[in-house]
Protein backbone atom coordinates (compact mmCIF):
# COMPACT_ATOMS: atom_id res chain seq x y z
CA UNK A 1 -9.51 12.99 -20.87
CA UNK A 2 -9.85 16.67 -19.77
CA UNK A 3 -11.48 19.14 -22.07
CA UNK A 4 -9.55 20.63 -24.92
CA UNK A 5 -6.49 23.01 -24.05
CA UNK A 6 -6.19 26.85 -24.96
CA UNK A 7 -3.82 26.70 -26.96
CA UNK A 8 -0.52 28.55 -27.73
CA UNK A 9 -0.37 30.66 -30.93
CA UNK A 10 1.84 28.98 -33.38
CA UNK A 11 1.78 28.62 -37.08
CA UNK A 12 3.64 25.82 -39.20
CA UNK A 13 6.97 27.06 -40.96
CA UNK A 14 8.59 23.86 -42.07
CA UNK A 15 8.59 19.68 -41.05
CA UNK A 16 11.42 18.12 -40.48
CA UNK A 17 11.71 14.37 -41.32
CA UNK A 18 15.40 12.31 -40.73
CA UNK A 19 15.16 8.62 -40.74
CA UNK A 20 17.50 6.68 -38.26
CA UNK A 21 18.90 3.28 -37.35
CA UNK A 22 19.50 2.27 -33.69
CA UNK A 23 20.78 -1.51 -32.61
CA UNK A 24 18.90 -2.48 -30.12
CA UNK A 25 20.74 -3.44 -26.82
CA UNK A 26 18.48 -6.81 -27.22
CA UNK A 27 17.44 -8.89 -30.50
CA UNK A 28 13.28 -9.15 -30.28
CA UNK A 29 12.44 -12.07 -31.96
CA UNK A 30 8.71 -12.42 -32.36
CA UNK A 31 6.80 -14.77 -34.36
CA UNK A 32 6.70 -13.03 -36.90
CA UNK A 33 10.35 -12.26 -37.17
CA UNK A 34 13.39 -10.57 -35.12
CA UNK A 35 14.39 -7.20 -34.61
CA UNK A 36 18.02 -6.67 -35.10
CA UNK A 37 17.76 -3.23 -36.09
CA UNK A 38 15.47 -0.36 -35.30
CA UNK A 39 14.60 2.10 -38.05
CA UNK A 40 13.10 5.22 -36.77
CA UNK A 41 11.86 8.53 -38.50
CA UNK A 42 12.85 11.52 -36.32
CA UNK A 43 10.22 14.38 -37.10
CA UNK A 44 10.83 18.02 -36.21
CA UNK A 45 7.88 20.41 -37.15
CA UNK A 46 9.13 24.17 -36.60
CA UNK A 47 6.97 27.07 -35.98
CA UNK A 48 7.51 31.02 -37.40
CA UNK A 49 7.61 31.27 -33.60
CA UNK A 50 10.89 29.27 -33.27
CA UNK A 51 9.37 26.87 -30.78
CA UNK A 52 10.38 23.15 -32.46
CA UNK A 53 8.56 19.93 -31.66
CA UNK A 54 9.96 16.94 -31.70
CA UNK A 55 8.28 13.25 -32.29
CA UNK A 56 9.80 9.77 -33.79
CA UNK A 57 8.22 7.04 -35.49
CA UNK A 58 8.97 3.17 -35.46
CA UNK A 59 9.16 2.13 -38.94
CA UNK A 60 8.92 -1.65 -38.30
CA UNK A 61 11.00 -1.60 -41.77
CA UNK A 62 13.69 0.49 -43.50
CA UNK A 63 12.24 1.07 -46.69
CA UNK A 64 9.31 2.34 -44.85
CA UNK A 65 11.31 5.60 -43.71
CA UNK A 66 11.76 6.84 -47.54
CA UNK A 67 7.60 6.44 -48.20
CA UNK A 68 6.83 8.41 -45.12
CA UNK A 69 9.54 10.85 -45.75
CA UNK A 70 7.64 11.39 -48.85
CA UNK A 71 4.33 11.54 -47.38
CA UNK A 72 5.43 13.99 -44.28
CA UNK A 73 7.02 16.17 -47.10
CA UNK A 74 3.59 16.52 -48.71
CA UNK A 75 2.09 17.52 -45.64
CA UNK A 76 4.44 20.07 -44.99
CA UNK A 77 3.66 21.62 -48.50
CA UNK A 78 -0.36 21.49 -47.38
CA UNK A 79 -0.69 22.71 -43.82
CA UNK A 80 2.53 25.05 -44.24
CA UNK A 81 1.22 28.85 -42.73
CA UNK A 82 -1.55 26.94 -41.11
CA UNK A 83 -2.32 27.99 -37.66
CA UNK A 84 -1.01 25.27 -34.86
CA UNK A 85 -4.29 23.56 -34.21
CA UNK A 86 -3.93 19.59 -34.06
CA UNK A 87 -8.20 18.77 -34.42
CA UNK A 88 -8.39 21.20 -37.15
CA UNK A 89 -4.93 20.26 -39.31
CA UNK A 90 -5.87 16.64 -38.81
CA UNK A 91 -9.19 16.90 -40.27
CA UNK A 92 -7.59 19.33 -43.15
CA UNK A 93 -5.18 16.28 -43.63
CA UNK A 94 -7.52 13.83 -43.86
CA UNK A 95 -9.54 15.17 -46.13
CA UNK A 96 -6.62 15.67 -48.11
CA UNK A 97 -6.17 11.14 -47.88
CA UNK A 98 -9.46 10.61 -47.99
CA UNK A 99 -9.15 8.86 -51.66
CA UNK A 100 -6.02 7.26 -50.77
CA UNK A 101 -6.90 6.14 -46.93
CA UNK A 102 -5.78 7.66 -43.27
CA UNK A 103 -4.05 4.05 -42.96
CA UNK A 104 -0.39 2.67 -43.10
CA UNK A 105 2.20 4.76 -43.84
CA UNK A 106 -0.51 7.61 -44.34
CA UNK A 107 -1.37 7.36 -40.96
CA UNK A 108 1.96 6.85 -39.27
CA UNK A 109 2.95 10.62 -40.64
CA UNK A 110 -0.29 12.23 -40.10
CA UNK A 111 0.40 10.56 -36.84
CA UNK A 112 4.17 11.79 -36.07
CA UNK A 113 3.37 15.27 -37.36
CA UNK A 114 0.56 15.54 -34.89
CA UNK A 115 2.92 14.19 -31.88
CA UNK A 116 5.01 16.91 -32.83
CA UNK A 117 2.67 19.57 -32.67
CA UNK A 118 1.32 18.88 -29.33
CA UNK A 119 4.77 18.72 -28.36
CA UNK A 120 5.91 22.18 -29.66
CA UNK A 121 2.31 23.51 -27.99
CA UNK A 122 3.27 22.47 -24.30
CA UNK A 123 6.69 23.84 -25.06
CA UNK A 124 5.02 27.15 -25.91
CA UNK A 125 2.79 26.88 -22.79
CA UNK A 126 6.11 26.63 -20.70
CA UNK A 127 4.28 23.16 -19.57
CA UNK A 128 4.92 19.80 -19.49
CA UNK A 129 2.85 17.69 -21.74
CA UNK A 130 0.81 15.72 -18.96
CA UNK A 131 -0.26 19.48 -17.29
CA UNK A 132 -1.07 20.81 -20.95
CA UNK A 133 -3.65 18.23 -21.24
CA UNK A 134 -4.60 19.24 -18.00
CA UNK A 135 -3.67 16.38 -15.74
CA UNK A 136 -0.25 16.77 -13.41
CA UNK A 137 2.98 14.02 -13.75
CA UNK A 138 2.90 11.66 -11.93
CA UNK A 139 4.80 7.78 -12.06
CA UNK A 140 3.14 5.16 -14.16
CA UNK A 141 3.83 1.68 -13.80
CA UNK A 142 5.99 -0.19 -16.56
CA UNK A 143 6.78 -2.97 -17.70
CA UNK A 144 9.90 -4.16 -19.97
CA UNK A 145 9.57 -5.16 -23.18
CA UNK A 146 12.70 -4.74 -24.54
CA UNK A 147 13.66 -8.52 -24.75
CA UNK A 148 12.07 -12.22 -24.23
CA UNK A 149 12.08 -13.18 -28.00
CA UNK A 150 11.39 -16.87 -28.76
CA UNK A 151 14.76 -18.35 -28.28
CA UNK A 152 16.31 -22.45 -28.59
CA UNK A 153 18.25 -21.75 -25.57
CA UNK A 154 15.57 -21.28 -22.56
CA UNK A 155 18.40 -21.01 -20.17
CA UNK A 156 19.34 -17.48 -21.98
CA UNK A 157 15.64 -16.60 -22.16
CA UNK A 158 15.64 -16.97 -17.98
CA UNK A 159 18.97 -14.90 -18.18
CA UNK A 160 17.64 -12.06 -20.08
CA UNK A 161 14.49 -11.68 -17.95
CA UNK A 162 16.73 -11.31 -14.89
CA UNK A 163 18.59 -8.83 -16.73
CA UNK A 164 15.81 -6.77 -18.17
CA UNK A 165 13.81 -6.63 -14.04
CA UNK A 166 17.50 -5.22 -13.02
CA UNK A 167 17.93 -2.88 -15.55
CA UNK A 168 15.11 -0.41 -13.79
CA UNK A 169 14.34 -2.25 -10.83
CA UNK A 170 11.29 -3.19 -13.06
CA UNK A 171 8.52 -5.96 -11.69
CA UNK A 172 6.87 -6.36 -14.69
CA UNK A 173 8.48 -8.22 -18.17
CA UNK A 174 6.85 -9.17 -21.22
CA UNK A 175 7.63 -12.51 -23.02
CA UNK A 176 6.87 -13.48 -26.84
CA UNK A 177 5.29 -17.02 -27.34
CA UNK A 178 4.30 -18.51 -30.39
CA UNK A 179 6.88 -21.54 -30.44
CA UNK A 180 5.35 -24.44 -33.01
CA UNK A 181 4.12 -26.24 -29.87
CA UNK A 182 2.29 -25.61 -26.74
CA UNK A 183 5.09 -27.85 -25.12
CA UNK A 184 7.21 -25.65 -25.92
CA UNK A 185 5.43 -22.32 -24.89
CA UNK A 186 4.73 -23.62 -21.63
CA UNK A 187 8.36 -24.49 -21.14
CA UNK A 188 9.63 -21.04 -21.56
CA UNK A 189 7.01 -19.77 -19.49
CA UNK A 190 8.58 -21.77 -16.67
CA UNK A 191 11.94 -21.40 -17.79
CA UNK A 192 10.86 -17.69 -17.30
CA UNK A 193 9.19 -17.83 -14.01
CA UNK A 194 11.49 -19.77 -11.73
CA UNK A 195 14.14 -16.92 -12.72
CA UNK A 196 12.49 -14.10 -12.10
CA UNK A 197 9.88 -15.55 -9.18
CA UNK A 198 6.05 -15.30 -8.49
CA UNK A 199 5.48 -12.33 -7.42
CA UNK A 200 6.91 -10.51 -10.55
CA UNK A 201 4.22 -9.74 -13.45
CA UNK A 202 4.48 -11.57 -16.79
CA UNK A 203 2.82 -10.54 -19.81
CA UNK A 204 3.10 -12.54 -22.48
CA UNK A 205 2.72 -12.13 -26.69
CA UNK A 206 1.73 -14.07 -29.19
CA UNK A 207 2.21 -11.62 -32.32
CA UNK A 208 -1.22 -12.81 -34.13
CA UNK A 209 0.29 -15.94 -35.01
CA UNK A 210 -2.46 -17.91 -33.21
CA UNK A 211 -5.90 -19.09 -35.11
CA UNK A 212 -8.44 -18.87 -32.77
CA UNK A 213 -9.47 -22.46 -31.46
CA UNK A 214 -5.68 -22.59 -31.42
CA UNK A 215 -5.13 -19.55 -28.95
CA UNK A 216 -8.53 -21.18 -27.22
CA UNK A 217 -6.51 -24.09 -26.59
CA UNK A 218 -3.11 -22.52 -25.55
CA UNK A 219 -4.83 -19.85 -23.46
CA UNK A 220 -6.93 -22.47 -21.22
CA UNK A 221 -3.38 -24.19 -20.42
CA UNK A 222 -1.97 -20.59 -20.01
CA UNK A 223 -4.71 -19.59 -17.36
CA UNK A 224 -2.61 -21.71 -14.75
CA UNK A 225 0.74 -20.46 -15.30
CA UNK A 226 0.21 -16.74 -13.64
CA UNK A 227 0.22 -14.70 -16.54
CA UNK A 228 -0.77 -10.92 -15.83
CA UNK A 229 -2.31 -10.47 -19.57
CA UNK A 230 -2.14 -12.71 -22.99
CA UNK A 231 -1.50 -10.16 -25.63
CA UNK A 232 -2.87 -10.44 -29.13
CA UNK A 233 -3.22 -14.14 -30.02
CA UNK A 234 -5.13 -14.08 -32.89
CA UNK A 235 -5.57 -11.40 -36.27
CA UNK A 236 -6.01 -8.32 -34.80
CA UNK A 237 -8.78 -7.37 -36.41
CA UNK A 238 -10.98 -10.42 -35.04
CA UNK A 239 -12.65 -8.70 -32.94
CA UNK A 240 -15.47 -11.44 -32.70
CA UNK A 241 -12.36 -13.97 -31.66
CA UNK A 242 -10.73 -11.33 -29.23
CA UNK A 243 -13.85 -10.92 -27.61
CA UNK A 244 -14.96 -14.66 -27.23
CA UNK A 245 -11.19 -14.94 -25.61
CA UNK A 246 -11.50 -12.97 -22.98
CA UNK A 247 -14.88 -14.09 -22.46
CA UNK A 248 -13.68 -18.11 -22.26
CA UNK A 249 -10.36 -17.58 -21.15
CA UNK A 250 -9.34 -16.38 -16.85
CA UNK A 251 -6.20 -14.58 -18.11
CA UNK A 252 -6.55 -10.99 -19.35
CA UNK A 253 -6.32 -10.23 -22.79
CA UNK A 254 -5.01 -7.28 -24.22
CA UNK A 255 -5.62 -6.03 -27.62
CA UNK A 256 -5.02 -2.83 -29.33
CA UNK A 257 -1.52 -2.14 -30.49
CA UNK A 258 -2.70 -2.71 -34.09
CA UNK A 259 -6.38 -0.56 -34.07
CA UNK A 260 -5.89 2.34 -36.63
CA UNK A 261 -7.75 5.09 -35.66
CA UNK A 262 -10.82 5.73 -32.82
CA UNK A 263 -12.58 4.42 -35.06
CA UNK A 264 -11.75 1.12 -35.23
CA UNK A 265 -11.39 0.78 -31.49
CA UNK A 266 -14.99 2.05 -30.80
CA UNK A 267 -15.44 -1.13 -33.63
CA UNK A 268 -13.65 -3.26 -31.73
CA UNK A 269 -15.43 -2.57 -28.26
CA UNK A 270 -18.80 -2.70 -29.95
CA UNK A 271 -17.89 -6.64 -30.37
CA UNK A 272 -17.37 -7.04 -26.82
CA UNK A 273 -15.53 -5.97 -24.05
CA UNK A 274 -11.63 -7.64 -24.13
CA UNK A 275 -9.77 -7.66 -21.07
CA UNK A 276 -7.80 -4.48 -21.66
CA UNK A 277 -6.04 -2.35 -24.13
CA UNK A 278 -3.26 -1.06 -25.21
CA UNK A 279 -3.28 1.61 -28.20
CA UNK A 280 -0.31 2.86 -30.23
CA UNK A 281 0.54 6.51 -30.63
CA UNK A 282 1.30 6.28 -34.99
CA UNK A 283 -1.35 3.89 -35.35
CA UNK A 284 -4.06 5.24 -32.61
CA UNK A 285 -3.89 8.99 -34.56
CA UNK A 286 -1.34 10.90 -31.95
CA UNK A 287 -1.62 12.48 -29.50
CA UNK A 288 -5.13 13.54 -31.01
CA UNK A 289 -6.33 10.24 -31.61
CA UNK A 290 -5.16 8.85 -28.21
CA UNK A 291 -7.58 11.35 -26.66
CA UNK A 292 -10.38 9.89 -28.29
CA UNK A 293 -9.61 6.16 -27.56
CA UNK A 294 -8.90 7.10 -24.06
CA UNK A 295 -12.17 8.53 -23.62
CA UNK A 296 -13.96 5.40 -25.29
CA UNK A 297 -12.01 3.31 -22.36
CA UNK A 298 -13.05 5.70 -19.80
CA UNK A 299 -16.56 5.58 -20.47
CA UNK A 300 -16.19 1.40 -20.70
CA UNK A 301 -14.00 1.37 -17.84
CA UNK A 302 -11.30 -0.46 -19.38
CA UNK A 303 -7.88 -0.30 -18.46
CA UNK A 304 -5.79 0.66 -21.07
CA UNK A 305 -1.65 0.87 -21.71
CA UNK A 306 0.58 2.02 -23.99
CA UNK A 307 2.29 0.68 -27.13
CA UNK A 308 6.09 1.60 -27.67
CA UNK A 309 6.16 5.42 -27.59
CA UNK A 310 7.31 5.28 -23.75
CA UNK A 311 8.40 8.82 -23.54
CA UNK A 312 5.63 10.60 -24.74
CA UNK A 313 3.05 7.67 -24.15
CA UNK A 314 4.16 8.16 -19.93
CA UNK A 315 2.75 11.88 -20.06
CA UNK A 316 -0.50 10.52 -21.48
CA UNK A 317 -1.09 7.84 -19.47
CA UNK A 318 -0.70 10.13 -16.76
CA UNK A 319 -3.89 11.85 -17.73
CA UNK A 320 -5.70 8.89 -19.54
CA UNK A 321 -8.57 8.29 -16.79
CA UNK A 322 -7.87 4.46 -16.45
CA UNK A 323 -4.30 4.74 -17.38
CA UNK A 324 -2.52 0.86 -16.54
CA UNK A 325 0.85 -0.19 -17.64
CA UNK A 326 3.52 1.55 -19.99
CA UNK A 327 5.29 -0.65 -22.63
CA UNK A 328 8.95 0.47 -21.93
CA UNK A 329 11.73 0.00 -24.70
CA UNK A 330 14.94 1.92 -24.70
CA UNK A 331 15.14 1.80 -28.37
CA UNK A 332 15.34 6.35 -28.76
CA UNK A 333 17.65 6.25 -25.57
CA UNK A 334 20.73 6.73 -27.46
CA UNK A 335 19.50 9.72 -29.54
CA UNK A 336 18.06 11.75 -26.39
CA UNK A 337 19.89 13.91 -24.39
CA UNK A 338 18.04 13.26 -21.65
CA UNK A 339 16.33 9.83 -21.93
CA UNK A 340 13.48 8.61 -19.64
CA UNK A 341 14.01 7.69 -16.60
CA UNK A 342 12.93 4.56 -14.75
CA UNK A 343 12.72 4.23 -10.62
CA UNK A 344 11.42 1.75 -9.15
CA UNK A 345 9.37 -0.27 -12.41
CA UNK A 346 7.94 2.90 -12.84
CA UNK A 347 8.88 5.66 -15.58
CA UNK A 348 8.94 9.29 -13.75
CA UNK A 349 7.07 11.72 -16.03
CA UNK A 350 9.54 14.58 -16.74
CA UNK A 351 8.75 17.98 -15.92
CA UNK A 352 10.22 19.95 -18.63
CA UNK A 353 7.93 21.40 -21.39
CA UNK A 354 6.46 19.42 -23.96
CA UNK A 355 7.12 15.45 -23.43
CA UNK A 356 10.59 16.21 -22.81
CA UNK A 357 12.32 14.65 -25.87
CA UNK A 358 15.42 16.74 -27.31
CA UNK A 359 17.63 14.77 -29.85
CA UNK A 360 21.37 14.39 -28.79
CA UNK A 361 22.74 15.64 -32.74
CA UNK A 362 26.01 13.92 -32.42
CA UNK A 363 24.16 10.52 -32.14
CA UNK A 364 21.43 11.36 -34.75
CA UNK A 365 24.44 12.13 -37.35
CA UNK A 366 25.93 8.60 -36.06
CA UNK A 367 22.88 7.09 -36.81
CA UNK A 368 21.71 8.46 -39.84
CA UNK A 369 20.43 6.41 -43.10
CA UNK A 370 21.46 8.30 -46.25
């Protein structure tokens, strides 16, 4: 990515952290269990400026929210009066974990706080986020994930891909597999793919739940079926298996969602090259840490996507030099004022400054957890 901004002068007054719970407008069942509910922690890190930034995290689980409230609170009590500088209030933080571990829920508000504070930078810089990092907006392909759990009934699986491709024109979907048999994956593949056609792209997810001569096996049958990428079939820390994968298998696969840091991407890539990846912005380290990993893919020329994140992760796509597909879910849409918008299959990077999220307070109140 470019070089380092110049940035705004800002110093941290207070954090901000309200956790949230949004029903999705489709169940997500995964193998490794469905998504009926979507707990989010909304942070807000203010400046003695007055210029807020705004971020949200997915907290998989409720009872996650109340630890990283916790955690975000004690960060607020170490960096408060600090100058706005994400590199250098990272590496304060860290240092300040370093016992404990920059992972999990550690990571996740290190993570959020530092989303926030690029955010509230490009505001100050009257700039979007893509042009603060020195790259201009621009549309970035996307695909829809916001549906195709495992289901019984593969007639409703067919009916909610057609729905998700019309609900932004999209030509991209992703599907979860993992069904007890390959029979059965298969069949939903095709179940899939006579609804929505050839020519439309079809990722597909197995959730880890694969061993690997297992995903071997169910990827070599998979290679036939026209599948654009097969997304983490095995631990996600198997880097050995991941890479042996890709190197066996025709289809694509994409790994990443799950590496915690830089670090443990430049680990992963040092096993071998997988097809592509796809980091996530509260595991990945922000905005700060997404820099990093996109200049290890840059410099392996890798294609890499997004994980969740959409509206933020579009304006860093947009300058990520081999930028590929953004994960789209709708999940914050009903807390935004002005959500993202989709034309096309493609999400249109806004140009307002920062990343362009402002919460809609009527609908955070409505969807409070106390």
């Amino acid at each position: 990515m470019p070089d380092q901004p110049i940035l705004p002068r800002l110093t941290v007054r207070a954090i901000r952290a309200t956790p949230v719970e949004v029903p999705p407008n489709f169940i997500l069942g995964t193998s490794r269990g469905a998504f009926r509910q979507v707990p989010l922690l909304l942070v807000d890190v203010v400046t003695e400026e007055g210029i807020t930034g705004r971020s949200y995290l997915f907290c998989y689980v409720r009872a996650a929210a109340g630890a990283i409230v916790n955690l975000i609170d004690d960060v607020e009590e170490t960096i408060e009066g600090d100058p706005l500088d994400p590199a250098a209030l990272w590496a304060k933080l860290a240092g300040r974990y370093a016992l404990i571990g920059v992972q999990g829920v550690v990571r996740m508000a290190m993570a959020g706080f530092d989303v926030a504070c690029w955010d509230a930078l490009a505001i100050a810089a009257k700039q979007p986020l893509v042009r603060f990092l020195g790259a201009e907006p621009k549309p970035i392909p996307a695909y829809n994930s916001c549906g195709l759990g495992l289901m019984d009934d593969l007639g409703a699986l067919a009916a909610e891909a057609e729905k998700l491709l019309a609900a932004g024109n999209f030509r991209a979907v992703k599907l979860r597999l993992g069904y007890p048999t390959l029979d059965r994956d298969i069949a939903a593949v095709h179940a899939v793919r006579k609804r929505i056609g050839d020519d439309v792209r079809l990722m597909v997810d197995y959730n880890q739940v694969l061993g690997l001569d297992e995903a071997l096996t169910r990827g070599h049958a998979l290679d036939s079926e026209n599948i654009y990428w097969l997304e983490e079939p095995i631990r996600h820390d198997d880097y050995a298996g991941a890479a042996r994968l890709a190197h066996e298998l025709k289809t694509p696969v994409q790994v990443g969602e799950n590496f915690s840091l830089p670090t443990a991407m430049a680990t992963a890539l040092e096993q071998g090259k997988p097809g592509y990846v796809m980091p996530d912005l509260e595991r990945i380290g922000g905005v700060t840490g997404w820099r990093a990993a996109a200049g290890l893919a840059a410099a392996r020329g890798i294609k890499m996507s997004s994980h969740l994140f959409p509206e933020v992760s579009a304006h860093l796509l947009a300058a990520t030099p081999t930028g590929h597909y953004l994960e789209y879910v709708d999940w914050a849409d009903v807390l935004l004022r002005e959500p993202l918008k989709l034309v096309g299959g493609e999400a249109i990077v806004p140009d307002r400054p920062g990343h362009g999220m402002v919460w809609d307070e009527s609908a955070v109140k409505r969807f409070q957890l106390t």
